[in-house]
C-alpha atoms as a PDB file:
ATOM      1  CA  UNK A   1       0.000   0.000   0.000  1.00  0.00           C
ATOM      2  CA  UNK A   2       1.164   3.300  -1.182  1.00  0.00           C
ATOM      3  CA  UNK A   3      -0.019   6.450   0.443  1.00  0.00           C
ATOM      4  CA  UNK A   4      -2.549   7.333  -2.313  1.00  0.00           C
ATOM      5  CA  UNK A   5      -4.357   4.188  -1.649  1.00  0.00           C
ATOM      6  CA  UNK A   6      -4.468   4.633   2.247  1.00  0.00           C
ATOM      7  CA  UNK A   7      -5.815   7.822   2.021  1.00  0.00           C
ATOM      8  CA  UNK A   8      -8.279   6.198  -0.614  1.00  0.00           C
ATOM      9  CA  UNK A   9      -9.180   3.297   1.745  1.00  0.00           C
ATOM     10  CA  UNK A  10      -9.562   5.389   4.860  1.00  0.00           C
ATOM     11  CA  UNK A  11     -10.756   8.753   3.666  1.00  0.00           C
ATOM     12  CA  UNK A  12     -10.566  12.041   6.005  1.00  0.00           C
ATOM     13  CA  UNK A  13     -13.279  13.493   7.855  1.00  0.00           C
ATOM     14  CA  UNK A  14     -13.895  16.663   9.675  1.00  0.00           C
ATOM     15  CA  UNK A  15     -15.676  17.576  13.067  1.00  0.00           C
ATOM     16  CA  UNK A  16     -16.831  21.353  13.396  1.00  0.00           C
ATOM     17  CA  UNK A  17     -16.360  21.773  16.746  1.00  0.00           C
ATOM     18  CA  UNK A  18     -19.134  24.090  19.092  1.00  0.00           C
ATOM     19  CA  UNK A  19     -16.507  26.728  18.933  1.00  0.00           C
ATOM     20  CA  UNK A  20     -16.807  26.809  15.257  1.00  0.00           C
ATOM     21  CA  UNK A  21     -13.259  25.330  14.350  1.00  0.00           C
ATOM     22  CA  UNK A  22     -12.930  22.429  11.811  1.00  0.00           C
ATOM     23  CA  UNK A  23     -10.995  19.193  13.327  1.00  0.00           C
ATOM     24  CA  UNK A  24      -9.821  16.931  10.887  1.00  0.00           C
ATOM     25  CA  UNK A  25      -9.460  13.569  11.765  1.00  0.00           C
ATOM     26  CA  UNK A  26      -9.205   9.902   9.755  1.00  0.00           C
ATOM     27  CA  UNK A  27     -10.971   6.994  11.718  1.00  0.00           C
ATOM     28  CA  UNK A  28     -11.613   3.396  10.489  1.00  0.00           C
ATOM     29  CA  UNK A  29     -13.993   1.573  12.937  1.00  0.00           C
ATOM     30  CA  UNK A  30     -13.100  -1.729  13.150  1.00  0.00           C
ATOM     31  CA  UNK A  31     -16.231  -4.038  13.650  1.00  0.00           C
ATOM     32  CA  UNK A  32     -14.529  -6.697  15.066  1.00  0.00           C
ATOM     33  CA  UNK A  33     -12.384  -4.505  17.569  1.00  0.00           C
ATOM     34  CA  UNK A  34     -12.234  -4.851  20.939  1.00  0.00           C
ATOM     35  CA  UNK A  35     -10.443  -1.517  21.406  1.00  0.00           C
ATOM     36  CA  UNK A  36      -9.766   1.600  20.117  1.00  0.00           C
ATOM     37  CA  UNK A  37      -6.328   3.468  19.385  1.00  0.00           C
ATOM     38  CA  UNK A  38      -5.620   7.080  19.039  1.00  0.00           C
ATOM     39  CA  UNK A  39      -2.308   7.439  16.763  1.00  0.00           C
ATOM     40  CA  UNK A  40      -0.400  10.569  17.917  1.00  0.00           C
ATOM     41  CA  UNK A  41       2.495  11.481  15.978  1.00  0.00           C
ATOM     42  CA  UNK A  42       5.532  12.903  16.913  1.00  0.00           C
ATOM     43  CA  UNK A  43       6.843  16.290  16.559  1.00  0.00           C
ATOM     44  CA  UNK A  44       6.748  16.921  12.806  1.00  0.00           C
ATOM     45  CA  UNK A  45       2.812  16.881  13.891  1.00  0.00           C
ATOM     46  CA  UNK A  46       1.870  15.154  10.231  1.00  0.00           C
ATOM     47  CA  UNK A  47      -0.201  12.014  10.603  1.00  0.00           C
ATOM     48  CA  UNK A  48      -0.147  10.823   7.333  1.00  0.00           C
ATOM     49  CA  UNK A  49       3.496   9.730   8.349  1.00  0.00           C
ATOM     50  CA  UNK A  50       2.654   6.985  10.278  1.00  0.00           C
ATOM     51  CA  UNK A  51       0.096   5.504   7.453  1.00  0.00           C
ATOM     52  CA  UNK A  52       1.059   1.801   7.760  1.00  0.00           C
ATOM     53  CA  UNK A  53       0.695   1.690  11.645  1.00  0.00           C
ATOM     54  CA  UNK A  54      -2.611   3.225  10.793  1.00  0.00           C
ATOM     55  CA  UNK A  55      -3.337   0.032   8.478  1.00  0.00           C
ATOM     56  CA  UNK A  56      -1.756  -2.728  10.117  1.00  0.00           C
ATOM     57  CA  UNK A  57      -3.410  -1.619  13.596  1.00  0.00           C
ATOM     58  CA  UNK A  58      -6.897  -1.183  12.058  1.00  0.00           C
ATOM     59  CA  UNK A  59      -6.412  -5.032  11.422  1.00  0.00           C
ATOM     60  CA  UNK A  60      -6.877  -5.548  15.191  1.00  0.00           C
ATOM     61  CA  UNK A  61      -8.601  -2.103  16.556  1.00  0.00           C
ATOM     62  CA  UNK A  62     -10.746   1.143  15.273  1.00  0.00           C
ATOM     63  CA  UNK A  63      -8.224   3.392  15.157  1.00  0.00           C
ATOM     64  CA  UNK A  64      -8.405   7.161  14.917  1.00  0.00           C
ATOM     65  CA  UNK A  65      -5.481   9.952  13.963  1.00  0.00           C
ATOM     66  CA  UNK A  66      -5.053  13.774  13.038  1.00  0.00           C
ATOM     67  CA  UNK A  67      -2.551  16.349  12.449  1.00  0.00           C
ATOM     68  CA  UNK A  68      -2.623  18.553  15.174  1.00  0.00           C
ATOM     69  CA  UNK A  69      -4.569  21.690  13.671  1.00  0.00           C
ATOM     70  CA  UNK A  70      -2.974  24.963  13.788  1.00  0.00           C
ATOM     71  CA  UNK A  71      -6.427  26.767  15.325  1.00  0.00           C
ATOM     72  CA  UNK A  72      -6.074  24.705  18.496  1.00  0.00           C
ATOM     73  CA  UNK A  73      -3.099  27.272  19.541  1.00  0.00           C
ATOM     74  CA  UNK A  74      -1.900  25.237  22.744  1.00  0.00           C
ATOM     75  CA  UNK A  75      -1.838  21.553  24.382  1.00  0.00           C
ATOM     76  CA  UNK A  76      -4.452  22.322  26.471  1.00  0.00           C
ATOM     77  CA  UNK A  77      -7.233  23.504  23.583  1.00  0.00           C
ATOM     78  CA  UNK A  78      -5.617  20.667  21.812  1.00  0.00           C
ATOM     79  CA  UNK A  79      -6.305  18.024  24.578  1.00  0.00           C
ATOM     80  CA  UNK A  80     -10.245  19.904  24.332  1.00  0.00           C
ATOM     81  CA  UNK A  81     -10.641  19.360  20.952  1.00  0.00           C
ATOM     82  CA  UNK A  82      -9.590  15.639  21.251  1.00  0.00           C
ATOM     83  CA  UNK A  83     -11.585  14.913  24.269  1.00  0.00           C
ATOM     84  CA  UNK A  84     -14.586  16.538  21.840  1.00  0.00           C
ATOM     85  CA  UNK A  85     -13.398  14.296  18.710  1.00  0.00           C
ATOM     86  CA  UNK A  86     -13.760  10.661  21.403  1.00  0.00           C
ATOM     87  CA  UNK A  87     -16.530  12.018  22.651  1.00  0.00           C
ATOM     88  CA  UNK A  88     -18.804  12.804  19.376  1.00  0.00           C
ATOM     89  CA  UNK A  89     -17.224   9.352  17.905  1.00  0.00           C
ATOM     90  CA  UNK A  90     -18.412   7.748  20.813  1.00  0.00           C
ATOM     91  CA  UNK A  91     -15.115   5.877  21.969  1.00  0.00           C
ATOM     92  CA  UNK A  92     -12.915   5.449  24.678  1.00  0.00           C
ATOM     93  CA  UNK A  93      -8.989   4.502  23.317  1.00  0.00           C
ATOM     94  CA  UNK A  94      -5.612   3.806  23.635  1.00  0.00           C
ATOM     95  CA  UNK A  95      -3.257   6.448  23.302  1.00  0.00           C
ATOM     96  CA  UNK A  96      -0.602   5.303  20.911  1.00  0.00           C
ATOM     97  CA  UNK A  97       1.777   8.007  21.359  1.00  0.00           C
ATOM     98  CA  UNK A  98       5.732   8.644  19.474  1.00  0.00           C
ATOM     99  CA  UNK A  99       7.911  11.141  20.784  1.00  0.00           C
ATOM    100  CA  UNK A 100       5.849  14.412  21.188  1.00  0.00           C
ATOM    101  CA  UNK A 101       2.837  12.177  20.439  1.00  0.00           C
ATOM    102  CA  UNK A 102       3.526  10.575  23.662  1.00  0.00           C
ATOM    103  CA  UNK A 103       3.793  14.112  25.920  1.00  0.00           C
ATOM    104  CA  UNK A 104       0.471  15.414  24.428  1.00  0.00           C
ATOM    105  CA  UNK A 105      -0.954  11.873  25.621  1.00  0.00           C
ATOM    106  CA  UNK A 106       0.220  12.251  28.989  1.00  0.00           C
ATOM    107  CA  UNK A 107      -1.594  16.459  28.574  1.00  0.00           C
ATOM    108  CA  UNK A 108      -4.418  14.395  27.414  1.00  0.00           C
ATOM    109  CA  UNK A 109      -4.928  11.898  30.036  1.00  0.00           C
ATOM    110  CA  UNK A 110      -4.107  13.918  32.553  1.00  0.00           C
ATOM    111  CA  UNK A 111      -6.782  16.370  31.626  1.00  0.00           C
ATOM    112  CA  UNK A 112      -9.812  14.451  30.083  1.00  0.00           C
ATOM    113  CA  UNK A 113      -9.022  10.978  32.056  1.00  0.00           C
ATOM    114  CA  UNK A 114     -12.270   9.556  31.182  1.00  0.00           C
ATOM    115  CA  UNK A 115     -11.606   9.600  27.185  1.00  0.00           C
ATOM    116  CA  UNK A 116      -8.770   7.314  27.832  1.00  0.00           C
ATOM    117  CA  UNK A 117      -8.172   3.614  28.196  1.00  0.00           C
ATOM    118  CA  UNK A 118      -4.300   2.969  28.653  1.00  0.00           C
ATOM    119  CA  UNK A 119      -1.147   4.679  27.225  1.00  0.00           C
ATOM    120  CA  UNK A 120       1.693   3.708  25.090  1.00  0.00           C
ATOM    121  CA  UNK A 121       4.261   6.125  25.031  1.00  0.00           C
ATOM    122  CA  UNK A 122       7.121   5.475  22.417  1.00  0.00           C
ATOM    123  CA  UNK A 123      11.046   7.273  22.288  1.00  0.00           C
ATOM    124  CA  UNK A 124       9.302   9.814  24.707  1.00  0.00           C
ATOM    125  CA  UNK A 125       9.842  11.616  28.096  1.00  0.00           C
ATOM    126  CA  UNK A 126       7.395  12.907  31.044  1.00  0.00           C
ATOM    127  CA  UNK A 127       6.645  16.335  32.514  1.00  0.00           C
ATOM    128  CA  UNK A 128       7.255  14.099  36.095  1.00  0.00           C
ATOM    129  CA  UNK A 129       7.715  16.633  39.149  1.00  0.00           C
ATOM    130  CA  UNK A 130       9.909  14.948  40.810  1.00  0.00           C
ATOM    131  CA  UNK A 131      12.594  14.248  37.681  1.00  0.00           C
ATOM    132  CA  UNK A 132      16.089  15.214  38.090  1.00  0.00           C
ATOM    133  CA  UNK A 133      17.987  18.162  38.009  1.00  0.00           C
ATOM    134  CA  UNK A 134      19.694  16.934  34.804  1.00  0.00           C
ATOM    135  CA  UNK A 135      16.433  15.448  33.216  1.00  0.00           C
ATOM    136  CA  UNK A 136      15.140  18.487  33.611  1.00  0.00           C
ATOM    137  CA  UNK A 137      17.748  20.367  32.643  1.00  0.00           C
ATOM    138  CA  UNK A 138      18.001  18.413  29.471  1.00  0.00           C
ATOM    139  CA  UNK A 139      14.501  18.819  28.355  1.00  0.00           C
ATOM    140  CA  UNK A 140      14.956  22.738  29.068  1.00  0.00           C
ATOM    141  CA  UNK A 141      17.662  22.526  26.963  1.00  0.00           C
ATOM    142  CA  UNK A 142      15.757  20.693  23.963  1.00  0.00           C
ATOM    143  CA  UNK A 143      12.864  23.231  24.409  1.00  0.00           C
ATOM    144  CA  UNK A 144      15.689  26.421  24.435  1.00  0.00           C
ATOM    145  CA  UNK A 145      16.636  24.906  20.638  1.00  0.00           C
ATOM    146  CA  UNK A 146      12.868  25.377  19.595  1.00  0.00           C
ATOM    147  CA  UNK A 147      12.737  29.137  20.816  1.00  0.00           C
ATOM    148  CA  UNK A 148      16.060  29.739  18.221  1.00  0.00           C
ATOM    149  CA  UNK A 149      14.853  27.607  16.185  1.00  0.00           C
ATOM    150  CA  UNK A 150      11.582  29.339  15.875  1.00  0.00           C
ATOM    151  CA  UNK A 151      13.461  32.623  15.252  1.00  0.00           C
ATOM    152  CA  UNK A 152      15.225  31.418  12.271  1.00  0.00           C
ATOM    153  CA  UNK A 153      12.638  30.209  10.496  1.00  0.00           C
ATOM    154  CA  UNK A 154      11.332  33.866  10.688  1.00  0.00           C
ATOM    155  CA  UNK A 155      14.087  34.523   8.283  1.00  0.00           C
ATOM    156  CA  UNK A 156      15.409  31.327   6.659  1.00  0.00           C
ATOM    157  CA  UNK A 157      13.906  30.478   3.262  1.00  0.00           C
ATOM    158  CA  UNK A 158      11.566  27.171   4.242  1.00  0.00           C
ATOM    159  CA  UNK A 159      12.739  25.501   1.601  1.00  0.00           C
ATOM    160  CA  UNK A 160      16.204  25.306   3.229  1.00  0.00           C
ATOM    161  CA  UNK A 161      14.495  24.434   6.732  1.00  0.00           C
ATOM    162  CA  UNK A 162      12.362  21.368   5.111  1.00  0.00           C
ATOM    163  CA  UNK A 163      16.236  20.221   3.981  1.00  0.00           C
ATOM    164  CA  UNK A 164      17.704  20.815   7.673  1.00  0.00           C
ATOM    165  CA  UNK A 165      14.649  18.608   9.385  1.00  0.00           C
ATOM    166  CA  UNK A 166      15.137  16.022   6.603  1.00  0.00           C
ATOM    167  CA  UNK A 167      18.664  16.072   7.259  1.00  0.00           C
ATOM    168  CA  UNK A 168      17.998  15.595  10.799  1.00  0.00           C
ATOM    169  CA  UNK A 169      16.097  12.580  10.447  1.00  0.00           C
ATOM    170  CA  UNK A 170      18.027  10.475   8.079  1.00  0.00           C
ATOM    171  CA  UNK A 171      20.925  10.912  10.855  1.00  0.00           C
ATOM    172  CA  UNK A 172      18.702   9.307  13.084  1.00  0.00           C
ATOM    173  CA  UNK A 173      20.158   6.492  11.854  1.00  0.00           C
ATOM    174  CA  UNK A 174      22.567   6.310   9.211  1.00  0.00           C
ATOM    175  CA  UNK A 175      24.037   2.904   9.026  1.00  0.00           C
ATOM    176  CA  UNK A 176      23.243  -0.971   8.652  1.00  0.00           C
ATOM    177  CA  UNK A 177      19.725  -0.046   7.059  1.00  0.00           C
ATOM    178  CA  UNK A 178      18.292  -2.349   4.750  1.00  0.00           C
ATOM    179  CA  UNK A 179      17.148  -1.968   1.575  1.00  0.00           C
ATOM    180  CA  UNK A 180      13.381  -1.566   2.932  1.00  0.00           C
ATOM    181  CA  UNK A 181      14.183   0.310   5.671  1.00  0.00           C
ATOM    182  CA  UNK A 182      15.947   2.867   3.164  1.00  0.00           C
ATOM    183  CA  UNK A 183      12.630   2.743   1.029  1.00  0.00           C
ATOM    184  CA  UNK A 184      10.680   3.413   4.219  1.00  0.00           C
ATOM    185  CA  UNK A 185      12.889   6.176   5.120  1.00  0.00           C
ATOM    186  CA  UNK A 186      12.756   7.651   1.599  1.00  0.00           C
ATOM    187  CA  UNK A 187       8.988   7.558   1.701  1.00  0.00           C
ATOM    188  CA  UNK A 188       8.996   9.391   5.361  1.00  0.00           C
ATOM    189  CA  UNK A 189      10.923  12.299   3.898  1.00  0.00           C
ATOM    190  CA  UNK A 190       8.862  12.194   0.875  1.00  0.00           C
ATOM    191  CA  UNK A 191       5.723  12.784   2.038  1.00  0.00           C
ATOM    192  CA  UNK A 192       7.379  14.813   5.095  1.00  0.00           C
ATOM    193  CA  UNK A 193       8.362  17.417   2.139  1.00  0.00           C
ATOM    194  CA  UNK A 194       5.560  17.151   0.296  1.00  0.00           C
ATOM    195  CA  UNK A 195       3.187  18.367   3.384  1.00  0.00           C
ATOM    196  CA  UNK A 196       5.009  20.423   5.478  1.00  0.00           C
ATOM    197  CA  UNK A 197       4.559  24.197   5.623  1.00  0.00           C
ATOM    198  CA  UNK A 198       6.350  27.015   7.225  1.00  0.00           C
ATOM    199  CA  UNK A 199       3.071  28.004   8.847  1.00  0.00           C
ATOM    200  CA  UNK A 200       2.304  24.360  10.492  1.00  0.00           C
ATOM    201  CA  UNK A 201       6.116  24.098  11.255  1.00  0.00           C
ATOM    202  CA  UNK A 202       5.558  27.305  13.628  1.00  0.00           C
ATOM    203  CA  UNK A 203       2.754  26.102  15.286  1.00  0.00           C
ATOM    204  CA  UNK A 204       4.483  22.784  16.408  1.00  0.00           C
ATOM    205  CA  UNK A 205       7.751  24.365  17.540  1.00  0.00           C
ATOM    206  CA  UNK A 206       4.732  26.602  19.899  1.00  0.00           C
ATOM    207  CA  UNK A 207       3.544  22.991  20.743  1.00  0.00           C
ATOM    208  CA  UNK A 208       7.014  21.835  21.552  1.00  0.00           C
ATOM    209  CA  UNK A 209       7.637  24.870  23.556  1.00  0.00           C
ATOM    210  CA  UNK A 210       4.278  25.086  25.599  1.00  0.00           C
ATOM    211  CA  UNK A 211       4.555  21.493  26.832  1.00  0.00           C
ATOM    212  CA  UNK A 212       6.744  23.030  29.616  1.00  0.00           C
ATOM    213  CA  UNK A 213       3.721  24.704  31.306  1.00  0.00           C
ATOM    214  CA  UNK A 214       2.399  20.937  32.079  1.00  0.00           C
ATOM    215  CA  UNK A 215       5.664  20.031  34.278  1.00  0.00           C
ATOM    216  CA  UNK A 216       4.581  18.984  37.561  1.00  0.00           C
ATOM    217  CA  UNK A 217       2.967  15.686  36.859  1.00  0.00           C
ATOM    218  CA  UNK A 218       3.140  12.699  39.904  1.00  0.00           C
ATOM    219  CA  UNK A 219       2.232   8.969  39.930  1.00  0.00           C
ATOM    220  CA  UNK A 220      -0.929  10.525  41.321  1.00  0.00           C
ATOM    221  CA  UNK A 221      -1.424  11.640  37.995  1.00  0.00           C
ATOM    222  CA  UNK A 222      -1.844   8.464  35.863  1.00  0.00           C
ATOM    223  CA  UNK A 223      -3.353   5.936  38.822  1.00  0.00           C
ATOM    224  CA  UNK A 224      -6.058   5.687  36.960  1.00  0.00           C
ATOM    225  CA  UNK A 225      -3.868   3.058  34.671  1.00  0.00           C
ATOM    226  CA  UNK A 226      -2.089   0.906  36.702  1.00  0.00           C
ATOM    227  CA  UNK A 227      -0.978  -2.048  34.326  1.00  0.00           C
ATOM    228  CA  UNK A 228      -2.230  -0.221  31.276  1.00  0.00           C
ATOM    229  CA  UNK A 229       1.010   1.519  30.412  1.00  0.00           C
ATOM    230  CA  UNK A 230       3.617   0.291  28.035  1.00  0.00           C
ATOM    231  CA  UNK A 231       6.707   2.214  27.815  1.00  0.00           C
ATOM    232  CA  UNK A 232       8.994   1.370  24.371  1.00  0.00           C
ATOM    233  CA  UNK A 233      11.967   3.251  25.036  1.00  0.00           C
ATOM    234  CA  UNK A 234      14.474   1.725  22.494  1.00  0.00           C
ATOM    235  CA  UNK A 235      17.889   1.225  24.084  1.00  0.00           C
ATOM    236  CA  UNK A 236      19.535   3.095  21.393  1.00  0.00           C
ATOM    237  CA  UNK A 237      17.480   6.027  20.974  1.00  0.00           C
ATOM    238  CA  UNK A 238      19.971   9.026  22.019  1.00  0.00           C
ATOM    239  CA  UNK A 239      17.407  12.016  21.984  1.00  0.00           C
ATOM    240  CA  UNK A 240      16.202  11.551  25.565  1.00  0.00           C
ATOM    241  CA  UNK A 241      18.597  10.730  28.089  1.00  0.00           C
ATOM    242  CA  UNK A 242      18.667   7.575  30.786  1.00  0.00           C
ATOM    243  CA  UNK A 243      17.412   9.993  33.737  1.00  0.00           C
ATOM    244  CA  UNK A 244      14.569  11.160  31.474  1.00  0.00           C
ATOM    245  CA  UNK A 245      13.261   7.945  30.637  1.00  0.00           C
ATOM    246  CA  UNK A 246      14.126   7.294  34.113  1.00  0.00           C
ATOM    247  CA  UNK A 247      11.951   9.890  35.501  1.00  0.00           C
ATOM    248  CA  UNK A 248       9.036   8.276  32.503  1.00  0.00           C
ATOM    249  CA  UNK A 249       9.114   5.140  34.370  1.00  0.00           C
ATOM    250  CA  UNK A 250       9.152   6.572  37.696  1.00  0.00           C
ATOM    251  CA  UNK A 251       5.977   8.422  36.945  1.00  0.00           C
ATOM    252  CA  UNK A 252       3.437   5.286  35.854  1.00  0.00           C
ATOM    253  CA  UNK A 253       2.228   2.982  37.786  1.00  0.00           C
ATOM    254  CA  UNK A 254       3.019  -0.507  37.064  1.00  0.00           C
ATOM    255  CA  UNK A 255       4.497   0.314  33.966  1.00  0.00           C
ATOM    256  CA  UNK A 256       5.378  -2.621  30.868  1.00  0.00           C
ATOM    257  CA  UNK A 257       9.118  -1.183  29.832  1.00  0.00           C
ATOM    258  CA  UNK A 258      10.137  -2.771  26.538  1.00  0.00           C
ATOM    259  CA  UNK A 259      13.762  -1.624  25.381  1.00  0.00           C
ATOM    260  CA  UNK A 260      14.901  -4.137  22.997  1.00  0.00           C
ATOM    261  CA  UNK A 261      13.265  -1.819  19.873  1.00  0.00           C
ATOM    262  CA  UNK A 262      16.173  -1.268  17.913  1.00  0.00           C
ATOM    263  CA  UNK A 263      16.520   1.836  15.443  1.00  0.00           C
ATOM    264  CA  UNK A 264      17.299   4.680  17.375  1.00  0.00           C
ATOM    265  CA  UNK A 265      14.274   7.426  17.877  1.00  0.00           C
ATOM    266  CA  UNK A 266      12.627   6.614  14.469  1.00  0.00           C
ATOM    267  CA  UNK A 267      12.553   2.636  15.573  1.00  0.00           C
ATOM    268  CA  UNK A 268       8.796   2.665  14.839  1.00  0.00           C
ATOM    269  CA  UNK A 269       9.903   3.191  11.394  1.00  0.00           C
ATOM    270  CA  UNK A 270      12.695   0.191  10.954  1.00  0.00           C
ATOM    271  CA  UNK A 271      10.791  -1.853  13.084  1.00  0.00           C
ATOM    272  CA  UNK A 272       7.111  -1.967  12.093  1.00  0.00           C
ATOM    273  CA  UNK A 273       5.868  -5.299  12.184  1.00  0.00           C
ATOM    274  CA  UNK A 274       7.450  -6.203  15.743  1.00  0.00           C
ATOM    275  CA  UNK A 275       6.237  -2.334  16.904  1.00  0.00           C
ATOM    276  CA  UNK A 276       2.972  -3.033  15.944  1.00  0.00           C
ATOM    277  CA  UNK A 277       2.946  -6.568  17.020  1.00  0.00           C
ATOM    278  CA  UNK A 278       4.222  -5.846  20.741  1.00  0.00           C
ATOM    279  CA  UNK A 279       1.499  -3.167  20.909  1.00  0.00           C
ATOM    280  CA  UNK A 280      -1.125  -5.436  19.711  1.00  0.00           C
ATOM    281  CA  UNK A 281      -0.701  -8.236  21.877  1.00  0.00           C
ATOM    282  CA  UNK A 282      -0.494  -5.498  24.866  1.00  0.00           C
ATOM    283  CA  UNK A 283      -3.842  -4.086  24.508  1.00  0.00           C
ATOM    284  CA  UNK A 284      -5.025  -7.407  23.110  1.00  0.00           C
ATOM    285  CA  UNK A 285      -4.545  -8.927  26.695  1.00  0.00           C
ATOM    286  CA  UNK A 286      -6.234  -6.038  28.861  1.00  0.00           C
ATOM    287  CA  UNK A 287      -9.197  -6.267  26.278  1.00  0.00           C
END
């Protein structure tokens, strides 16, 4: 399956919202499902990116996704519209959540609990309030690079940006691919460059940069789960470091850590089938 036919076989839809904003959204609903996933996306904010998870989960669940619209300005009108988009589809889900896909899930459950089943949180980090000095310090530091970074592309052509972010993720990892993971990796920058804007770039560095006003987060937090939390933090994955996902596992009660993902922070990509797989068989059992 090519992207053309996925976005044949599970065509968009949009919610207009009370407020009067649009929320676009693609959902398949599964008739034979057991559970429902919500597929969040990590900080490039384009869903169409993760198109095979979408397919190969909606074998096993209804499964919804979205870009994360520019009108929704912050996480926490984000987490609002979301809650909105369960609620009018009439499900309760999963939160299947990469990278900045898996903060916003944490936002999410923490604010609108009752829209959400379990969490898996891949490559990711928590907003804990007890982490360390240097976890914290580190994610400080990642969200200081998105306030320069947000100044230059007030004055970089995009064109050259697009190349920098692409550049960035094929040295996620650069050697011992094979041949389909460089295919899969060539289609991720593909349709990476053929969607992204300057003006949705902005709004998910202001994403990036206003998870910081959710720090503070305790076990307390996500009781609600206990046992329904799987953590995939791939052992080679360099952009968060060990006290980070330290202060991840810390957080969740009873969490499932799984670290044997290989692939660095894009293993999701190079390892589909066993990604999908380990997440199946996860929700399949608390279903």
């Amino acid at each position: 399956m090519n992207i053309a036919e996925f976005r044949q076989k599970y065509p968009a839809d949009t919610l207009v919202l009370p407020s009067g904003k649009p929320f676009p959204y693609r959902y398949y609903k599964n008739p034979q499902a057991k559970a429902t996933v919500v597929l969040l996306t990590g900080g490039i904010g384009l869903s169409d990116l993760l198109y095979l998870h979408f397919d190969r989960l909606a074998k096993d669940f209804s499964i919804l996704t979205f870009d994360y619209p520019i009108c929704f300005a912050d996480n926490k009108e984000l987490a609002q519209a979301v809650a909105a988009l369960l609620q009018h589809l009439g499900e309760k889900a999963w939160f299947v959540g990469q990278s900045l896909g898996g903060v916003v899930a944490q936002i999410i459950a923490s604010l609108y609990p009752e829209v959400v089943d379990g969490l898996i949180l891949s490559n990711t980090c928590s907003l804990a309030k007890d982490m360390s000095p240097s976890a914290y310090a580190h994610l400080m530091n990642m969200l200081k690079s998105q306030e320069k970074f947000k100044k230059l592309l007030s004055v970089l052509p995009f064109s050259a940006v697009k190349h920098s972010i692409k550049r960035v993720v094929l040295n996620q990892k650069k050697d011992g691919l094979t041949l389909q993971e460089k295919t899969t990796l060539e289609e991720f920058c593909s349709i990476m460059m053929d969607l992204l804007t300057k003006e949705y770039e902005r709004h998910m560095v202001d994403l990036l940069i206003d998870t910081q006003n959710y720090f503070g987060m305790t076990k307390e937090t996500f009781t609600t789960w206990n046992d329904r939390v799987l953590l995939m933090l791939s052992a080679d994955d360099a952009t968060f470091t060990q006290d980070c996902k330290g202060a991840l596992i810390s957080v969740m009660p009873n969490p499932t850590v799984y670290t044997n993902l290989t692939g660095g922070h894009l293993s999701l990509l190079f390892r589909l089938e066993e990604y999908v797989e380990y997440i199946t068989a996860y929700i399949s059992e608390r279903t």
